[in-house]
N, C-alpha and C. Protein backbone atom coordinates (compact mmCIF):
# COMPACT_ATOMS: atom_id res chain seq x y z
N UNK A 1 -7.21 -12.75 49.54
CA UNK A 1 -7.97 -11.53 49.84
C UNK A 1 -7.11 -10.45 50.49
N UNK A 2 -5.97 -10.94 50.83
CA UNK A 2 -4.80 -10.00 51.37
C UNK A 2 -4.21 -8.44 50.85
N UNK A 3 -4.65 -8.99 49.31
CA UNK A 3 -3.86 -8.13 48.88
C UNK A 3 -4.98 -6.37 48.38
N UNK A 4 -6.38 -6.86 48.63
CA UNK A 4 -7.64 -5.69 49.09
C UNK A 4 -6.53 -4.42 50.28
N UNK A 5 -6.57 -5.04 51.34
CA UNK A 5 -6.25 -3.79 52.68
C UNK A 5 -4.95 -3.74 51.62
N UNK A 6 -4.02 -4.36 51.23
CA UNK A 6 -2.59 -3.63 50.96
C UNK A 6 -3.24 -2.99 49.92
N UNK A 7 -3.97 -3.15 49.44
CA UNK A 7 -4.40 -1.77 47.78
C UNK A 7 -4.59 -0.68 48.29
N UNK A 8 -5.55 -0.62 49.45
CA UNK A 8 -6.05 0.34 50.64
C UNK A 8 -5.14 1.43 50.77
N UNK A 9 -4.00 0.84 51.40
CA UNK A 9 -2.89 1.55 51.96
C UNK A 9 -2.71 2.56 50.55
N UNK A 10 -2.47 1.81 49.31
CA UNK A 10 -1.88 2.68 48.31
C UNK A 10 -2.64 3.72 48.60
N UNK A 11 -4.12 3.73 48.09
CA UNK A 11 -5.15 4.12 47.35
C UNK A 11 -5.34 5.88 48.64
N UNK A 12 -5.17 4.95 50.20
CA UNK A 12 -5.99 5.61 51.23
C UNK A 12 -4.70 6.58 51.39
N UNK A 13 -3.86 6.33 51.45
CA UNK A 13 -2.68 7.29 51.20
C UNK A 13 -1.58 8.18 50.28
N UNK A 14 -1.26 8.95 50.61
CA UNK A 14 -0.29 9.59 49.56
C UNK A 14 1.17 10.13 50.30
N UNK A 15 2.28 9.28 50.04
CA UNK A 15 3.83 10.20 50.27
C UNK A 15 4.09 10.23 49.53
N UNK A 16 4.84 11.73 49.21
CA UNK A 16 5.46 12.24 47.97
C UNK A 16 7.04 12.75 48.18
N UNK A 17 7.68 12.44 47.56
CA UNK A 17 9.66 13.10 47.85
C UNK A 17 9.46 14.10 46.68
N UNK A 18 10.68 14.52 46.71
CA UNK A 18 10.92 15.87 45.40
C UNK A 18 12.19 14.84 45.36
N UNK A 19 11.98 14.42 43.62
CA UNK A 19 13.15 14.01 43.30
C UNK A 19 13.73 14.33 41.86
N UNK A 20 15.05 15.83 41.45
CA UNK A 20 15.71 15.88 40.66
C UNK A 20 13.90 17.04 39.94
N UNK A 21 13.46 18.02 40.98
CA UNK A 21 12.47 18.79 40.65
C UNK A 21 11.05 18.61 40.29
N UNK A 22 10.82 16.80 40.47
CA UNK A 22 9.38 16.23 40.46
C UNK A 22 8.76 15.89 41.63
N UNK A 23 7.82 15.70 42.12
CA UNK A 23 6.95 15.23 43.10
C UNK A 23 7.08 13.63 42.80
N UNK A 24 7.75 13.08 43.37
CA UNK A 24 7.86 11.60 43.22
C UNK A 24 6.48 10.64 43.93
N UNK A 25 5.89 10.10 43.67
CA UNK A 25 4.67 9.32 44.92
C UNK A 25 4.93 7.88 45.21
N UNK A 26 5.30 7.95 46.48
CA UNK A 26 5.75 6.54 46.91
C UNK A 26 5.11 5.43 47.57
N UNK A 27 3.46 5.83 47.18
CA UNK A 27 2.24 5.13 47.20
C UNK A 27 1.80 5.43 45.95
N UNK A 28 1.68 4.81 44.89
CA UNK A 28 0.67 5.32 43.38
C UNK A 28 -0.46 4.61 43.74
N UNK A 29 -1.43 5.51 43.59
CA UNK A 29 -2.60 5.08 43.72
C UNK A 29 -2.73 3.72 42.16
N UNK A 30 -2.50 3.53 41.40
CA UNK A 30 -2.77 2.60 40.34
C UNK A 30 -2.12 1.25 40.98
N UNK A 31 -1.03 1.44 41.65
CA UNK A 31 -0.28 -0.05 42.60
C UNK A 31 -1.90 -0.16 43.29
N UNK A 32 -2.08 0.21 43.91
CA UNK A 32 -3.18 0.12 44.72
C UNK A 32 -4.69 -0.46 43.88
N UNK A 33 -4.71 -0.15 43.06
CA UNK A 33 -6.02 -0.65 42.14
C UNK A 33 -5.46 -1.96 41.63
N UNK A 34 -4.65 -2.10 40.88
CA UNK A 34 -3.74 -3.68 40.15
C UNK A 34 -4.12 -4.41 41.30
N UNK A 35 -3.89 -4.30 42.34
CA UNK A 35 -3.60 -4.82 43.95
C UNK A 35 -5.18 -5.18 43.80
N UNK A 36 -5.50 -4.61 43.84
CA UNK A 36 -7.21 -4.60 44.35
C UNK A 36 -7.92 -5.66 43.15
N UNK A 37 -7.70 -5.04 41.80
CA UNK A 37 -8.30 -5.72 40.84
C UNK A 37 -7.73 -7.61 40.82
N UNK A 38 -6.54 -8.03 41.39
CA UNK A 38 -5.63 -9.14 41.43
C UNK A 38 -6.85 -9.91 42.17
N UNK A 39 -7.39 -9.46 43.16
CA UNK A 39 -7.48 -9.92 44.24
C UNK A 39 -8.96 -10.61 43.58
N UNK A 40 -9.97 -9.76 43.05
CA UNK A 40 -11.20 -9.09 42.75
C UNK A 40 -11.17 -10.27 41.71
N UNK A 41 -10.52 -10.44 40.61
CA UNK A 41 -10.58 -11.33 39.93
C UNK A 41 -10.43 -13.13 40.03
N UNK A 42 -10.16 -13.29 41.48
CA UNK A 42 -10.04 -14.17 42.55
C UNK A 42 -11.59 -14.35 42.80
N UNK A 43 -12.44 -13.52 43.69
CA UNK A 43 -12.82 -13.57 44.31
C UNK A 43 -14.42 -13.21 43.25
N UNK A 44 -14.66 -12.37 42.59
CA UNK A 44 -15.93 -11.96 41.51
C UNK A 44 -16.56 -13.14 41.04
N UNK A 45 -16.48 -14.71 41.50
CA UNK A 45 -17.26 -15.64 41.41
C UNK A 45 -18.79 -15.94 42.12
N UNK A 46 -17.46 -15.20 43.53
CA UNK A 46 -18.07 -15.00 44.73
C UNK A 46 -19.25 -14.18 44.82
N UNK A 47 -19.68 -13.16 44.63
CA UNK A 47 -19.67 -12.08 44.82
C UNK A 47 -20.10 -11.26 43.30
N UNK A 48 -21.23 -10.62 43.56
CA UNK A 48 -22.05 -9.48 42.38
C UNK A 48 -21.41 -8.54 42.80
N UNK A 49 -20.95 -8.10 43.85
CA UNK A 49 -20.32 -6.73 44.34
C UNK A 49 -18.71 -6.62 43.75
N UNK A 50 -18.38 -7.91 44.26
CA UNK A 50 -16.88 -7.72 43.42
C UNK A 50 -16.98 -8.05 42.32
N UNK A 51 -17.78 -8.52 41.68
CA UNK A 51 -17.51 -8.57 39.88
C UNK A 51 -17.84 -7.07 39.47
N UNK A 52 -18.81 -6.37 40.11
CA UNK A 52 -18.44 -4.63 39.50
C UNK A 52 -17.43 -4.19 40.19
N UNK A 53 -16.74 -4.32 40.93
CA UNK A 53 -16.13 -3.81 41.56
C UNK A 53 -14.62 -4.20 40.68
N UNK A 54 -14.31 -5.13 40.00
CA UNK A 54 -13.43 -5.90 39.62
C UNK A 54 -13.28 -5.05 38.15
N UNK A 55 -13.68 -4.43 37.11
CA UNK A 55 -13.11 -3.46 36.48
C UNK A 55 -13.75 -2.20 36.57
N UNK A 56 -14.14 -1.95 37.54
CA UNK A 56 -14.21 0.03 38.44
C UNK A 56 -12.77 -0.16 38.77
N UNK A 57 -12.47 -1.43 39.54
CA UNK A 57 -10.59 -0.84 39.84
C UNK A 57 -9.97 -0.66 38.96
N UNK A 58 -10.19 -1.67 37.76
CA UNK A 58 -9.02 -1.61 36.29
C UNK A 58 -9.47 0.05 35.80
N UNK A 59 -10.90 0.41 35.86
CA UNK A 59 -11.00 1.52 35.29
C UNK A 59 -9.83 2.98 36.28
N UNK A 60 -9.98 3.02 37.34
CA UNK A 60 -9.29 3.55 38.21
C UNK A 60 -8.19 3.78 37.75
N UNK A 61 -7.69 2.52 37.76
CA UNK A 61 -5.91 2.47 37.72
C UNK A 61 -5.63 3.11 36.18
N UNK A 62 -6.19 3.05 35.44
CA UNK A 62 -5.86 3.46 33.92
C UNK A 62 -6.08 5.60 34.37
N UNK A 63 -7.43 5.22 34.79
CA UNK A 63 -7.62 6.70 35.09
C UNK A 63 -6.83 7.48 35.89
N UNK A 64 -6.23 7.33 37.08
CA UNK A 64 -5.68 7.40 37.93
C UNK A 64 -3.99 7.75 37.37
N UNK A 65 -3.49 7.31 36.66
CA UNK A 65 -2.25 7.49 35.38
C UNK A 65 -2.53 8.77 34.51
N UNK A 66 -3.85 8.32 33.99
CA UNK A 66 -3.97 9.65 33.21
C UNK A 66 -4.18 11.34 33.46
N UNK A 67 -4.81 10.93 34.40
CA UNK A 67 -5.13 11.84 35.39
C UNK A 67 -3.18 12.91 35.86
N UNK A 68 -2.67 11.81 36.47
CA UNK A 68 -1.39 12.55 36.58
C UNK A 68 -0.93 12.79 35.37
N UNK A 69 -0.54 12.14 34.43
CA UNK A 69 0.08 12.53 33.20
C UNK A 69 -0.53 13.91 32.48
N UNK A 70 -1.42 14.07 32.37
CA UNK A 70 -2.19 15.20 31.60
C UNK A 70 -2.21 16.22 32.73
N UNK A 71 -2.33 15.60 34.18
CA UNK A 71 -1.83 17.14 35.34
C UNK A 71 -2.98 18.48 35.02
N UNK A 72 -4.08 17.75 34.76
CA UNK A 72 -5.16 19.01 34.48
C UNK A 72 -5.58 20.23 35.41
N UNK A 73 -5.41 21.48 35.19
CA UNK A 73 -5.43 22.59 36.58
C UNK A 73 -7.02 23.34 36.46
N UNK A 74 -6.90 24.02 37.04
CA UNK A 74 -7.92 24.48 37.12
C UNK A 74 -9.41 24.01 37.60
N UNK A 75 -10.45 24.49 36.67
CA UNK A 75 -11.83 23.91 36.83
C UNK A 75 -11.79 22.83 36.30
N UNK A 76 -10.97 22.33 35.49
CA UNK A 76 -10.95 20.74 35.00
C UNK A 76 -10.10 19.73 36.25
N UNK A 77 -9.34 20.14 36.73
CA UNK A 77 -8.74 19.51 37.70
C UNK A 77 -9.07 19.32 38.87
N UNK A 78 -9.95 19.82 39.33
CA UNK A 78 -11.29 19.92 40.31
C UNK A 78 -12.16 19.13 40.01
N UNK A 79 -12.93 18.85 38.72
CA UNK A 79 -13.84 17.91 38.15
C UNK A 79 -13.05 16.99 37.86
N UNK A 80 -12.34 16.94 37.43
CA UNK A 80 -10.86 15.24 37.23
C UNK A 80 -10.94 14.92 38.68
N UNK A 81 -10.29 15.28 39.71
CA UNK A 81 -10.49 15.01 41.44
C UNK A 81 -11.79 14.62 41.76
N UNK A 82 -12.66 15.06 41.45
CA UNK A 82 -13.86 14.90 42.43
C UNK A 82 -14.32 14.06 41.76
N UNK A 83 -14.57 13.30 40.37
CA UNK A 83 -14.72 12.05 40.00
C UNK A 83 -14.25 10.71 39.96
N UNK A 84 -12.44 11.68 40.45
CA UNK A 84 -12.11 10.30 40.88
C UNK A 84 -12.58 9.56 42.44
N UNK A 85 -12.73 11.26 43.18
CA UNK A 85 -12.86 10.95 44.73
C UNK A 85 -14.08 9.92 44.64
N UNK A 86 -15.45 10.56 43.46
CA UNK A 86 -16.42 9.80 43.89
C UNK A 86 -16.09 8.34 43.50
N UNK A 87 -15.51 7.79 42.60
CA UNK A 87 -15.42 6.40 41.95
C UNK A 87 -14.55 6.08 43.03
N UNK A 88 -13.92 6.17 43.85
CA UNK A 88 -12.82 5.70 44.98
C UNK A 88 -14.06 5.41 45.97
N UNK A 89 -15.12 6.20 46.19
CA UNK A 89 -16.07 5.98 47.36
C UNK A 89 -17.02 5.19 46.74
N UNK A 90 -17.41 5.05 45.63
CA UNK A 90 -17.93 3.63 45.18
C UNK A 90 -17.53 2.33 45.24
N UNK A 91 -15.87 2.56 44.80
CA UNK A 91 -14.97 1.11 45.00
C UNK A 91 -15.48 0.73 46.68
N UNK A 92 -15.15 1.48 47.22
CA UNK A 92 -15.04 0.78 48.99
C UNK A 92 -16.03 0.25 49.29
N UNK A 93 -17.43 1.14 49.07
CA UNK A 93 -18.58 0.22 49.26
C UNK A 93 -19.03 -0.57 48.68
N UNK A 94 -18.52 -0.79 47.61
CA UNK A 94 -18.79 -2.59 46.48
C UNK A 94 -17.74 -3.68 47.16
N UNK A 95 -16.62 -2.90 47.87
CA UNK A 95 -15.79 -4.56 48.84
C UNK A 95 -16.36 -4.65 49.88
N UNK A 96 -17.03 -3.69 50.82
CA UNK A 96 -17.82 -4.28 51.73
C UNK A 96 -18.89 -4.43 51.81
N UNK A 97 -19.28 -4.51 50.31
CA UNK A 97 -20.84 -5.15 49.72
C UNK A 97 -20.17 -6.81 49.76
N UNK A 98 -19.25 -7.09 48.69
CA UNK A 98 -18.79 -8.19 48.64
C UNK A 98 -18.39 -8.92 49.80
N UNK A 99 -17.84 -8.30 50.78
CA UNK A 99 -17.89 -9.11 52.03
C UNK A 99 -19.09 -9.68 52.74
N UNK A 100 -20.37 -8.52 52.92
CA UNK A 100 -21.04 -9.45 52.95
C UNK A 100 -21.81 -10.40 52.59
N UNK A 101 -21.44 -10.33 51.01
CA UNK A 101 -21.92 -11.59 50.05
C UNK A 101 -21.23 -12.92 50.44
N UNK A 102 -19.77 -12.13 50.80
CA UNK A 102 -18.74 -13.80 51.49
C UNK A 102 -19.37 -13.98 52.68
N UNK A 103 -19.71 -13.18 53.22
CA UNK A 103 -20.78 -13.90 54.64
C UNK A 103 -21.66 -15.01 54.62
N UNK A 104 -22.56 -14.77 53.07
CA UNK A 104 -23.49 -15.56 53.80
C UNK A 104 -23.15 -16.38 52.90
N UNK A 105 -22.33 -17.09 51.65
CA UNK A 105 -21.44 -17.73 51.44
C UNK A 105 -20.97 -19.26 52.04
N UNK A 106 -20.12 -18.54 52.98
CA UNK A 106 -19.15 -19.12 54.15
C UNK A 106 -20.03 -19.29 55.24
N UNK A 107 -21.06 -18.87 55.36
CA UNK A 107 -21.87 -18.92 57.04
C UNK A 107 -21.09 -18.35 58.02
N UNK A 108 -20.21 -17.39 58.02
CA UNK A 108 -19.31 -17.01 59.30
C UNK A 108 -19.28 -15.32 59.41
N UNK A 109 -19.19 -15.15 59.97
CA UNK A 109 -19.16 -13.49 60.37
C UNK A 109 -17.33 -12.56 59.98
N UNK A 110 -17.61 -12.07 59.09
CA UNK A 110 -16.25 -11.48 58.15
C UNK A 110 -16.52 -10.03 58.65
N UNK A 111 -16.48 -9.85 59.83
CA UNK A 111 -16.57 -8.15 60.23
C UNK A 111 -17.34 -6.99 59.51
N UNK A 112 -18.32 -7.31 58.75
CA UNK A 112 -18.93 -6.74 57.45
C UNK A 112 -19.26 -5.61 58.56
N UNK A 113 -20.03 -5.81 59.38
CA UNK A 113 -20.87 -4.90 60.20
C UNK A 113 -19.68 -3.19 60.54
N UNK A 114 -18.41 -3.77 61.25
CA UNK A 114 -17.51 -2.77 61.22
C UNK A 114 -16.48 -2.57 60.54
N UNK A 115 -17.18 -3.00 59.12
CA UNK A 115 -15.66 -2.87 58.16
C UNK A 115 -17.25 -1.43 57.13
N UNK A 116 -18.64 -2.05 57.47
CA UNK A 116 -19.30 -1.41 56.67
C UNK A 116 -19.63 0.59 57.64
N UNK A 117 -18.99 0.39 59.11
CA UNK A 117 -18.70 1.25 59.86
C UNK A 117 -17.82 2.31 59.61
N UNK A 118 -16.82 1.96 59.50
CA UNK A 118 -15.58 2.32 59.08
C UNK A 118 -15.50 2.90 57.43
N UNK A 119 -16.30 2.12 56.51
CA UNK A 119 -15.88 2.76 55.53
C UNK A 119 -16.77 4.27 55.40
N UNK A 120 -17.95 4.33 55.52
CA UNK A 120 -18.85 4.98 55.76
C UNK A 120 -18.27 6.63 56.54
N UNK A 121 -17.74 6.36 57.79
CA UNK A 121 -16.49 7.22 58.51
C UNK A 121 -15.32 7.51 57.38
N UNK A 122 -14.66 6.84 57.03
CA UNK A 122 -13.58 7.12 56.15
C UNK A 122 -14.44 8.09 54.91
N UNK A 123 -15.31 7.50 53.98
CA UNK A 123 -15.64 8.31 52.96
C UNK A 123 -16.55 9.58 53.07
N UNK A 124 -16.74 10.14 54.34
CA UNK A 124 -17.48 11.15 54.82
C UNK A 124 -16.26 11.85 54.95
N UNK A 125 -15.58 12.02 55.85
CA UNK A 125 -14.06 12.68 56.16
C UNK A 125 -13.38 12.72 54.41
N UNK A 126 -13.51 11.31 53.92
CA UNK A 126 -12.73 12.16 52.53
C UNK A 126 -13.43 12.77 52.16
N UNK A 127 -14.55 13.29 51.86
CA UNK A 127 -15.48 14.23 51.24
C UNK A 127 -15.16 15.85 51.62
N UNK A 128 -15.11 15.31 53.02
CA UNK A 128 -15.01 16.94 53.93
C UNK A 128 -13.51 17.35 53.91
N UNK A 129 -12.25 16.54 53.97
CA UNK A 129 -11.23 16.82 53.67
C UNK A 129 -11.04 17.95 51.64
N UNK A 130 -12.09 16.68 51.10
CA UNK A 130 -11.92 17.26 49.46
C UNK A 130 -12.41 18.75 49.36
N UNK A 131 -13.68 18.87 50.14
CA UNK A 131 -14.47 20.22 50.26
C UNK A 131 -13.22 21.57 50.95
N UNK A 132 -12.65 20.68 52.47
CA UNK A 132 -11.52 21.83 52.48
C UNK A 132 -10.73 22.57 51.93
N UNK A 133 -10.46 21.45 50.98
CA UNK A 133 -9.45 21.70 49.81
C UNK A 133 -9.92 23.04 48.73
N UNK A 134 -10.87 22.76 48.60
CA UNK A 134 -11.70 23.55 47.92
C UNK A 134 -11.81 24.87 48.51
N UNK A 135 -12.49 24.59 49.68
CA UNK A 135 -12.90 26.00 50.37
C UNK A 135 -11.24 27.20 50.89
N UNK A 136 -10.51 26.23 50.90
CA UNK A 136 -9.23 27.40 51.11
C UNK A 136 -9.00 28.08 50.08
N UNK A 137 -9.39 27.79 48.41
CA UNK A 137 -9.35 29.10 47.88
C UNK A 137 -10.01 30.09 48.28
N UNK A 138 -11.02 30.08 48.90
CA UNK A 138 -12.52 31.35 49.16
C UNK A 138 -12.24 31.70 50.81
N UNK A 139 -12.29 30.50 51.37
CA UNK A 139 -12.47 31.13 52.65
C UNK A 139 -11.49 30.97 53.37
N UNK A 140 -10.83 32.43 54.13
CA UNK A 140 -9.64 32.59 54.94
C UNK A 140 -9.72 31.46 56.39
N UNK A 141 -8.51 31.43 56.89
CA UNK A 141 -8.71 30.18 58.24
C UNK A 141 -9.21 28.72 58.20
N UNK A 142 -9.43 28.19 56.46
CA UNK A 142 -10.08 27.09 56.39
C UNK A 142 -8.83 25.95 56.44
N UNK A 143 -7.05 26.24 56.64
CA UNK A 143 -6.21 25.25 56.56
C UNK A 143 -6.03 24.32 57.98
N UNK A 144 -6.24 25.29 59.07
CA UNK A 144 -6.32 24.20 60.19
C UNK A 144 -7.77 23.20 59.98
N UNK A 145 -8.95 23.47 59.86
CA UNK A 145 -9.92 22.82 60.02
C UNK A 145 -9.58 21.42 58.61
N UNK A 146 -9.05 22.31 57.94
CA UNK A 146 -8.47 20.88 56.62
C UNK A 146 -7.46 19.94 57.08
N UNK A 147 -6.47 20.50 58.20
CA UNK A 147 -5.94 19.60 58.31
C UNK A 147 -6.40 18.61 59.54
N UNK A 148 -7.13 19.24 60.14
CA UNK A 148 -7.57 18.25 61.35
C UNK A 148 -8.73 17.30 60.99
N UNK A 149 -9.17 17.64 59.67
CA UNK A 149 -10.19 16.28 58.83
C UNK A 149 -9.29 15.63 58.34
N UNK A 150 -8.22 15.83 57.98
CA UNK A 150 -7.43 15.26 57.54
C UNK A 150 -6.35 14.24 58.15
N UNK A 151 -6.32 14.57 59.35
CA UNK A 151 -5.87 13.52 60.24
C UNK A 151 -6.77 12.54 60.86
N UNK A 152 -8.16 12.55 61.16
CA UNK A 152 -9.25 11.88 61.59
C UNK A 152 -9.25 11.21 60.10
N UNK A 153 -9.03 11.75 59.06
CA UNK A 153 -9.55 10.82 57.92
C UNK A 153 -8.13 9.49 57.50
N UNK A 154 -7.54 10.03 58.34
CA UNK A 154 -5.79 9.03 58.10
C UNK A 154 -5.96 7.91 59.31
N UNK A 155 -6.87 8.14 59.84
CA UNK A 155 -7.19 7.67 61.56
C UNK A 155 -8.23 6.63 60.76
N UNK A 156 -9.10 7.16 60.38
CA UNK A 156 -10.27 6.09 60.04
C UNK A 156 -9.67 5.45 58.63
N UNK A 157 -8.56 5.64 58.01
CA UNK A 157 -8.63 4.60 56.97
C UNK A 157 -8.08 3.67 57.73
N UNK A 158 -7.14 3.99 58.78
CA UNK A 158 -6.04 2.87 58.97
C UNK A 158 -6.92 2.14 59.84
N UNK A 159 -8.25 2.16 60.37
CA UNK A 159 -9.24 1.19 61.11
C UNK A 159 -10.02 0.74 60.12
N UNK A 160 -9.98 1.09 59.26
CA UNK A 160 -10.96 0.69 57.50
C UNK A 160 -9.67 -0.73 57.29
N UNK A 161 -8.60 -0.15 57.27
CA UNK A 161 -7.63 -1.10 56.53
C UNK A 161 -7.24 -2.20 57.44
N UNK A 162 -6.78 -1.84 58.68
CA UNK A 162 -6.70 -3.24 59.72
C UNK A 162 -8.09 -4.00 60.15
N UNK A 163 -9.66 -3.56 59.65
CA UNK A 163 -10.38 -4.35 59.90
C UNK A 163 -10.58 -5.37 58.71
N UNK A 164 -10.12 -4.71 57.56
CA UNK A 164 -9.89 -5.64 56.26
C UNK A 164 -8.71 -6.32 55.86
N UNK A 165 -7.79 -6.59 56.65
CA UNK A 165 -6.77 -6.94 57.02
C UNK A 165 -7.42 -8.32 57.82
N UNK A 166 -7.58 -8.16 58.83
CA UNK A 166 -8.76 -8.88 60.06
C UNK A 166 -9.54 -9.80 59.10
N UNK A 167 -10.09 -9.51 58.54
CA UNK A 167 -11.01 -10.04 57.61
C UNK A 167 -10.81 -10.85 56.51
N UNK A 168 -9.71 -10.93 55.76
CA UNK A 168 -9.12 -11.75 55.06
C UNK A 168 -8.30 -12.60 55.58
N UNK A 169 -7.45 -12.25 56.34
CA UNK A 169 -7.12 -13.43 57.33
C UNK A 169 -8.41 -14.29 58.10
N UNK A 170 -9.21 -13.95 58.07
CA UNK A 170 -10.39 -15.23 58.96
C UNK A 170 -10.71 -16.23 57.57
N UNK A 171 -10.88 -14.90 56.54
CA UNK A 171 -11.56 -16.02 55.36
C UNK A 171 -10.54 -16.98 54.55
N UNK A 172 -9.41 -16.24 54.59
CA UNK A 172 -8.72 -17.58 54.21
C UNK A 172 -8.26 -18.74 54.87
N UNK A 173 -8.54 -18.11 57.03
CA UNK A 173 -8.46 -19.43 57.21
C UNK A 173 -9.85 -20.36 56.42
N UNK A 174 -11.03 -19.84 56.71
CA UNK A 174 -12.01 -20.71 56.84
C UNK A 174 -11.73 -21.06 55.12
N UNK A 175 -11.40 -20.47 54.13
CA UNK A 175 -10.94 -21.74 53.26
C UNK A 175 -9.95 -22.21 53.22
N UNK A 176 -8.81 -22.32 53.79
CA UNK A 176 -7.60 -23.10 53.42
C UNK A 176 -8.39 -24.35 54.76
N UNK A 177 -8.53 -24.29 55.80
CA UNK A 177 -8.78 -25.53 56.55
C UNK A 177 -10.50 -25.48 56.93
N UNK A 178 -11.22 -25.15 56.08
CA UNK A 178 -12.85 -25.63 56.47
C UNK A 178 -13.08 -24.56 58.08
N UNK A 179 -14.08 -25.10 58.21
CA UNK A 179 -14.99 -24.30 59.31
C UNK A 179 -14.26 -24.29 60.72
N UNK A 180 -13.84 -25.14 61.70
CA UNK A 180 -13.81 -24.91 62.91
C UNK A 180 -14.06 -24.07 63.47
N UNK A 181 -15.88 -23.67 63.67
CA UNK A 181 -16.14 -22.71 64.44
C UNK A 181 -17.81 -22.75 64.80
N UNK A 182 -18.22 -22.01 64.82
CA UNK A 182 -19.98 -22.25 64.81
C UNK A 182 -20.11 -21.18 63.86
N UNK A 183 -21.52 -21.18 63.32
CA UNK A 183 -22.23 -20.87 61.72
C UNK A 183 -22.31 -19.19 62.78
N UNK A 184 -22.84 -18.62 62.06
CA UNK A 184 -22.59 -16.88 61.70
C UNK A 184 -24.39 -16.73 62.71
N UNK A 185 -24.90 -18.02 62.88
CA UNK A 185 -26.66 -18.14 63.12
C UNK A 185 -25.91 -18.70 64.67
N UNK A 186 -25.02 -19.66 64.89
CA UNK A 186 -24.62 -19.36 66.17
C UNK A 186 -23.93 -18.86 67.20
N UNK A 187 -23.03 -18.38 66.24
CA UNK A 187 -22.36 -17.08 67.20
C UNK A 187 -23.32 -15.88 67.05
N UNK A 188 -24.62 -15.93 66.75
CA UNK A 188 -25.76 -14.59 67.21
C UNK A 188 -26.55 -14.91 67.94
N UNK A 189 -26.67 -16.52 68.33
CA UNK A 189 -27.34 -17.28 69.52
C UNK A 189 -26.75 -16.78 70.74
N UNK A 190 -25.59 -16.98 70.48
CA UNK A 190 -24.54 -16.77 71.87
C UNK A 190 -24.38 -15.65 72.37
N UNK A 191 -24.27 -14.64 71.39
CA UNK A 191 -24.07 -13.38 71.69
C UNK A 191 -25.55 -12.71 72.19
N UNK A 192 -26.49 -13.24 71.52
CA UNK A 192 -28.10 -12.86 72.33
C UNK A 192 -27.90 -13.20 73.75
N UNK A 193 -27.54 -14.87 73.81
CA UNK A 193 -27.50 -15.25 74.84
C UNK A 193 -26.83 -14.28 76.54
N UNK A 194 -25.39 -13.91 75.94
CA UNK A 194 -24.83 -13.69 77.01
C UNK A 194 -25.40 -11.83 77.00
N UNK A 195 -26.18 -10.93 75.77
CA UNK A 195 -26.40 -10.13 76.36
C UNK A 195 -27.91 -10.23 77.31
N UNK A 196 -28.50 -11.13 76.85
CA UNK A 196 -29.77 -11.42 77.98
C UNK A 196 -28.93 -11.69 79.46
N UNK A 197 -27.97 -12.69 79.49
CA UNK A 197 -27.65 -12.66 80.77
C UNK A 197 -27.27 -11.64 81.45
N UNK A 198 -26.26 -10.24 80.94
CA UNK A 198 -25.92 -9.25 81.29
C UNK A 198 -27.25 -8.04 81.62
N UNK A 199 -28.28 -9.05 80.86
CA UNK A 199 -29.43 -7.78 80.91
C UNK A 199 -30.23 -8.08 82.49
């Protein structure tokens, strides 16, 4: 399940060099989908969320190629972007649909609650980052406010990505060596427990 947050990274980020007069990208978003779909095809047994989710990424990654290759400008390149933005904000919430399908699964608590936090934060900020983008053709003074969504939105992937990070590491312990722990029904005993005591 490791290799989900490393798709992340591709997908949630972009560095680019100029190399020999091209924009080189040293995150491709399509590494990032292969990554994702590897994983997805693992795991879509599991899981109704990751079996759609499992060729939306293959669709991505093909799209995601074409998309650069053809380099569409204009009003088409705006509608090329914003369909991919939306199918990128579908992918995220079908893996932390699927997580908590591995929840109740496994009986154990896979951070669903603040991984389903986090993505929610992340794909609001990309929205409002995409809209900036937009709005600096029309409206003057809109590049600081773009870039300061734009750093809150680099802020919340990388808590999107280390809680899914977090999260695949628990589940593969609990399958490579079985349970050692209490069921997902008693670590919410406990946690009732000690906030009644605090109450």
């Amino acid at each position: 399940m490791v290799l989900i947050p490393i798709g992340l990274i591709f997908i949630l980020y972009s560095t680019s060099i100029p190399v020999g007069g091209i924009s080189l990208d040293l995150l491709p978003d399509v590494v990032g989908y292969v990554l994702i779909a590897v994983n997805l095809w693992r795991l879509k047994r599991d899981s109704y969320s990751f079996t759609t989710a499992f060729p939306l990424s293959l669709f991505l990654a093909v799209y995601s190629v074409a998309v650069r290759l053809i380099a569409p400008g204009g009003l088409f390149g705006l509608i090329a972007s914003g369909l991919e933005l939306g199918l990128q904000v579908w992918l995220l919430k079908l893996l932390v649909d699927g997580v908590e399908d591995l929840e109740d699964l496994v009986d154990r608590h896979l951070n669903s609650i603040l991984l389903g936090r986090w993505q929610q934060l992340t794909c609001m900020a990309w929205l409002a980052s995409f809209v900036c983008l937009i709005a600096q053709s029309f409206i003057p003074g809109v590049e600081f406010f773009g870039f300061l969504v734009a750093v809150i939105f680099m802020v919340l992937g990388a808590l999107l990505t280390i809680t899914f990070f977090r999260t695949a590491r628990r589940y593969s312990w609990l399958i490579r060596f079985g349970d050692g722990g209490e069921t997902a029904e008693e670590e919410d005993a406990v946690e009732d427990g000690e906030n009644k005591e605090e109450g």
